[in-house]
Protein backbone atom coordinates (compact mmCIF):
# COMPACT_ATOMS: atom_id res chain seq x y z
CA UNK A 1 -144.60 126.02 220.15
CA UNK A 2 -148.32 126.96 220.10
CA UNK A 3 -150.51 123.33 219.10
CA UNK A 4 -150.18 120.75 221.30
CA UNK A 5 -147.63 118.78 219.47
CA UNK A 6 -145.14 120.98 218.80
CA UNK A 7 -142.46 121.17 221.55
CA UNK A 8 -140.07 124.09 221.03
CA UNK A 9 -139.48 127.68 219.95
CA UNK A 10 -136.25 128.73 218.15
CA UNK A 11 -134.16 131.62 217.45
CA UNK A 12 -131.99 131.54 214.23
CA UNK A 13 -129.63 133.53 212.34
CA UNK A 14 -128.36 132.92 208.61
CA UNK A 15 -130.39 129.60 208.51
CA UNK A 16 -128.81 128.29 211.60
CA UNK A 17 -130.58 127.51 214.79
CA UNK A 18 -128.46 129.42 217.47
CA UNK A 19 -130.79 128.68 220.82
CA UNK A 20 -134.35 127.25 221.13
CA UNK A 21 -137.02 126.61 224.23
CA UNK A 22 -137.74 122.90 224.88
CA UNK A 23 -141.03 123.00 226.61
CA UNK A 24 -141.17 119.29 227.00
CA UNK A 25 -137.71 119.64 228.85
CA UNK A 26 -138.63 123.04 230.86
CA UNK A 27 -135.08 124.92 229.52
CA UNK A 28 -133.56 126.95 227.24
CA UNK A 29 -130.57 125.54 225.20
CA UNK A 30 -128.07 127.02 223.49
CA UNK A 31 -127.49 125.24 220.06
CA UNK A 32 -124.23 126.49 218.93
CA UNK A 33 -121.50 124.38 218.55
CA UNK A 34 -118.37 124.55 220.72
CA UNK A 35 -115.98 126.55 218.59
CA UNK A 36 -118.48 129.49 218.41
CA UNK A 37 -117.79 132.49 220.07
CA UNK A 38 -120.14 131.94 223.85
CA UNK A 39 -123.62 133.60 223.36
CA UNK A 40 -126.31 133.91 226.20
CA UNK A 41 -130.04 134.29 225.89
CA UNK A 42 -130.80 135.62 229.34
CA UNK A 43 -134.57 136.06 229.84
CA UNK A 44 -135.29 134.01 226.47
CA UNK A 45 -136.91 130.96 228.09
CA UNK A 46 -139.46 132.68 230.10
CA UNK A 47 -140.41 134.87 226.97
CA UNK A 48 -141.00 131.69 225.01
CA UNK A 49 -143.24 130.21 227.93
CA UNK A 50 -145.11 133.94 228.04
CA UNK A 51 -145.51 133.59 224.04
CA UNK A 52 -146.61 130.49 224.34
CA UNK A 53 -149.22 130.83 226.65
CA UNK A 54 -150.83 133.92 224.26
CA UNK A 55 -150.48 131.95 221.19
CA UNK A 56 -152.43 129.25 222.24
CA UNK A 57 -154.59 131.68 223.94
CA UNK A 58 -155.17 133.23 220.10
CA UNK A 59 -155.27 129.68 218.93
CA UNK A 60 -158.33 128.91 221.24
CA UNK A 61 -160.27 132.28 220.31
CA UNK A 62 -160.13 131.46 216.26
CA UNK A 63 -160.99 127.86 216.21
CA UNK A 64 -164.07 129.26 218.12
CA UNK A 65 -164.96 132.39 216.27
CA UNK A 66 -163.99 130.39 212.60
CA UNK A 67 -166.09 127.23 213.82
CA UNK A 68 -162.94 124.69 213.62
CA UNK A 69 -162.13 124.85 210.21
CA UNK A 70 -160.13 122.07 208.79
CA UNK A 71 -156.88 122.75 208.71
């Protein structure tokens, strides 16, 4: 979730993608199917927005300080 392209942030377990944070869609959703035991991510959304935001923050510091290498 940190370029400009790239539209969510997941949390997994065993392989399996149990929840992730669609930016494009402003939401968290909860990717388990329906005969798995219910599982909340309270708080998890607004994390991902937070980690987002210092990410591309990072990003933005080393393009500048490594000249926009190629990637």
């Amino acid at each position: 979730g940190c370029s400009d392209s790239d539209g969510l942030d997941m949390y997994g377990l065993d392989g399996e993608e149990m929840w992730y944070a669609d930016f494009n869609k402003q939401e968290g959703v909860v990717a388990l199917p329906p005969f798995a035991d219910p599982f909340t991510f309270p708080g998890h959304y607004e994390g991902a927005v937070g980690n987002q935001g210092v990410c591309k923050g990072n990003l933005a510091k080393c393009i500048k300080a490594y000249k926009n290498p190629e990637e």
